[in-house]
C-alpha atoms as a PDB file:
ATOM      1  CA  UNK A   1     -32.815 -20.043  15.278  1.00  0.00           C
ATOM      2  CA  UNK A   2     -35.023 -18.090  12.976  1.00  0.00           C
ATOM      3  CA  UNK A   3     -34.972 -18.600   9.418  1.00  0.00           C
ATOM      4  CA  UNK A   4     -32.342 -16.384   8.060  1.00  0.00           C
ATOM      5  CA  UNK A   5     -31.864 -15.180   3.987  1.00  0.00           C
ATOM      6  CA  UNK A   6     -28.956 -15.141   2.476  1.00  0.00           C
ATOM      7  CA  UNK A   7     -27.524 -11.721   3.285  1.00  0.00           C
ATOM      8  CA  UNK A   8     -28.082 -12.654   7.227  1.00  0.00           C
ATOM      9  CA  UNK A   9     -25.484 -15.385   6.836  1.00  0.00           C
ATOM     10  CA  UNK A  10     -23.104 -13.618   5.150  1.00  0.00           C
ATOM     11  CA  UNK A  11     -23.109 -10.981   7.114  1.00  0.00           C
ATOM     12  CA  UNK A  12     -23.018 -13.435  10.079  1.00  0.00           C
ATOM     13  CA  UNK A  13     -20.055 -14.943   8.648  1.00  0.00           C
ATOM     14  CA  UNK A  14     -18.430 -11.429   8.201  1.00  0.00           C
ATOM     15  CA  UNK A  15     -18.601 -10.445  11.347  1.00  0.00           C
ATOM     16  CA  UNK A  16     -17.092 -14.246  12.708  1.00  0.00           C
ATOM     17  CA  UNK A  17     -13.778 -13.379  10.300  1.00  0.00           C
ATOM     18  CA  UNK A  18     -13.669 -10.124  10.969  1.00  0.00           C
ATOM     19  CA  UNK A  19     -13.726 -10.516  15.007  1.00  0.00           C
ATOM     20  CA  UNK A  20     -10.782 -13.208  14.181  1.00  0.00           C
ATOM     21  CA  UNK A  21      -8.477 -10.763  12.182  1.00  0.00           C
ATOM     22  CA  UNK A  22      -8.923  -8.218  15.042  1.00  0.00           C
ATOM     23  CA  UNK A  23      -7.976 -10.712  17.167  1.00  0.00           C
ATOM     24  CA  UNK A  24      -5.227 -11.889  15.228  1.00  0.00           C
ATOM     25  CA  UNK A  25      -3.946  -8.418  14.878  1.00  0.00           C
ATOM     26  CA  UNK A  26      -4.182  -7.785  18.690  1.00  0.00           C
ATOM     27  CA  UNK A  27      -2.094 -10.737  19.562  1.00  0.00           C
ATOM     28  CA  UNK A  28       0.344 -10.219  16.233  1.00  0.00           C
ATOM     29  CA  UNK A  29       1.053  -6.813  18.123  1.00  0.00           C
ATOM     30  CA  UNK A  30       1.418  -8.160  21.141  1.00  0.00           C
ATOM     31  CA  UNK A  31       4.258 -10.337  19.767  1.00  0.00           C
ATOM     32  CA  UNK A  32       5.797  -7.514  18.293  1.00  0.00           C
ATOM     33  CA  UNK A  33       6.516  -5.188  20.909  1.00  0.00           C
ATOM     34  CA  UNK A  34       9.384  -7.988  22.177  1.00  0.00           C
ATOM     35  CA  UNK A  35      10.651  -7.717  18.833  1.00  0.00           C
ATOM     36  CA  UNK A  36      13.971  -5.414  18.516  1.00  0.00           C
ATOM     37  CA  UNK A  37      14.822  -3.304  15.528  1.00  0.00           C
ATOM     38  CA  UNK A  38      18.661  -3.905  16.437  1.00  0.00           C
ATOM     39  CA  UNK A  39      20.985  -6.179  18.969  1.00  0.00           C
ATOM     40  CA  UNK A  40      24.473  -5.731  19.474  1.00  0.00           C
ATOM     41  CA  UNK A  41      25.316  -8.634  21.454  1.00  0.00           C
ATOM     42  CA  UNK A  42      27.852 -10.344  22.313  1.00  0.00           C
ATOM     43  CA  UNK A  43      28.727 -13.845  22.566  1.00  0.00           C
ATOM     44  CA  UNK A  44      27.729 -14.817  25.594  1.00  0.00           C
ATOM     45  CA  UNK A  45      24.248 -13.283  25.013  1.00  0.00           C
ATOM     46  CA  UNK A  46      23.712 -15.448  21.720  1.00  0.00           C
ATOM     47  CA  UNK A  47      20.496 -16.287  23.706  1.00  0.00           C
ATOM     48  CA  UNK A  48      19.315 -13.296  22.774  1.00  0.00           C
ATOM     49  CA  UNK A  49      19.406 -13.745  19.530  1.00  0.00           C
ATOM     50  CA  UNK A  50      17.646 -17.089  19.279  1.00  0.00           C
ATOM     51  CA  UNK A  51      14.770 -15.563  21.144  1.00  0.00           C
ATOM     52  CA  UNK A  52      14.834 -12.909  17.895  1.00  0.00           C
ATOM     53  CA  UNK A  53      14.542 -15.237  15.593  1.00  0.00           C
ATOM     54  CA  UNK A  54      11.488 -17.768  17.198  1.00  0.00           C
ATOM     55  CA  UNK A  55      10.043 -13.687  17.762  1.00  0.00           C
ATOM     56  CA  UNK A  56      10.271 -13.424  13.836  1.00  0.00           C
ATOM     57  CA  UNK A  57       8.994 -16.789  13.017  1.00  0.00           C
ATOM     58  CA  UNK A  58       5.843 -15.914  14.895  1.00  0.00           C
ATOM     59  CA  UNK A  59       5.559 -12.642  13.277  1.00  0.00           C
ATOM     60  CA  UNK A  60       5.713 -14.083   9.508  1.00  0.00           C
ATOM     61  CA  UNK A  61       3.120 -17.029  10.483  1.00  0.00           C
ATOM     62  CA  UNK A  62       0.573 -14.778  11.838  1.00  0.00           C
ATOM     63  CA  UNK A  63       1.353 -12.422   8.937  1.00  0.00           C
ATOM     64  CA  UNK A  64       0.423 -15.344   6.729  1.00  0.00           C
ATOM     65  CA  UNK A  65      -2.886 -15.820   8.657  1.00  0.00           C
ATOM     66  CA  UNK A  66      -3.602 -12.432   9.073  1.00  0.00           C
ATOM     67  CA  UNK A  67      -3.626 -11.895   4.883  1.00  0.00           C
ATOM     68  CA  UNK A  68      -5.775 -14.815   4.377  1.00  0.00           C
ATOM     69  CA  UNK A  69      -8.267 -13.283   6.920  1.00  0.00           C
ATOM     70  CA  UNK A  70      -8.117 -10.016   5.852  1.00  0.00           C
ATOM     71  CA  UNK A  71      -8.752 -11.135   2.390  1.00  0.00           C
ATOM     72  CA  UNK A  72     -12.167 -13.358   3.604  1.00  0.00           C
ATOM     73  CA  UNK A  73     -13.016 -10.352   5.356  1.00  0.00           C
ATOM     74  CA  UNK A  74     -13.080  -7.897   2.264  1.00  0.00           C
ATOM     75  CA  UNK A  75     -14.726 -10.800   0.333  1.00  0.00           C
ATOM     76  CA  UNK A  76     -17.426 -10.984   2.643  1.00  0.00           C
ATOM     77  CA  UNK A  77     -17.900  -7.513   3.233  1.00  0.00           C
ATOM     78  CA  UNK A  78     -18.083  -7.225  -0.998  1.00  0.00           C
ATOM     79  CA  UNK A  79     -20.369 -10.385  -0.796  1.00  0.00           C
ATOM     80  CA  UNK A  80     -22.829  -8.460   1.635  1.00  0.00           C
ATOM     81  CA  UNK A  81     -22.775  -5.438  -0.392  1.00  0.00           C
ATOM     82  CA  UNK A  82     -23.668  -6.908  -2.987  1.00  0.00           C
ATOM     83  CA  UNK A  83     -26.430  -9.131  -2.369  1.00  0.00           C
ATOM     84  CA  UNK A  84     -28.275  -5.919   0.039  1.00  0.00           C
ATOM     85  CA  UNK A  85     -28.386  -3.556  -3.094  1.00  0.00           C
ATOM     86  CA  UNK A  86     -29.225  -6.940  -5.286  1.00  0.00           C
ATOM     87  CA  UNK A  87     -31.822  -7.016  -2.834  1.00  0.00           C
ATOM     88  CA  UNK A  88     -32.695  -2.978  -2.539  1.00  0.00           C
ATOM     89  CA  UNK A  89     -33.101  -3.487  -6.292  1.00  0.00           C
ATOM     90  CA  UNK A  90     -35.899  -6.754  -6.087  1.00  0.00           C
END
């Protein structure tokens, strides 16, 4: 691997967080199209509703996730910014 500065690793690393939020987000959406706005069930479709509810516990765990990686992203992406006109300015 060739000797890379500074702003080549961060910008590495930007793109490696930044290809694993879009990822997240794909499969986050994924999830979320079996999620319902409403039920009306029943009792004997309580089933139903536990399926809601494991839905939802997936949705606010990757929510959690998604945040932190969104966050590393922008970070980066400031981080690379800055050190380029840093650099521009050398």
């Amino acid at each position: 691997m060739p000797n890379l500065t500074l702003l080549g690793w961060i910008f590495i690393s930007w793109c490696a967080v930044t290809s694993l939020l879009v990822l997240l987000l794909i499969y986050r959406s994924l999830i979320s199209m079996k999620e319902d706005d409403q039920l009306f069930l029943d009792p004997a479709e309580a089933h139903f509703e536990a399926e809601q509810r494991k839905v939802l516990a997936k949705l606010n765990q990757l929510k959690f996730y998604a945040n932190r990686l969104g966050f590393a992203s922008g970070g980066l992406f400031a981080a690379t910014v800055v050190v380029a006109i840093f650099k521009a300015m050398r």
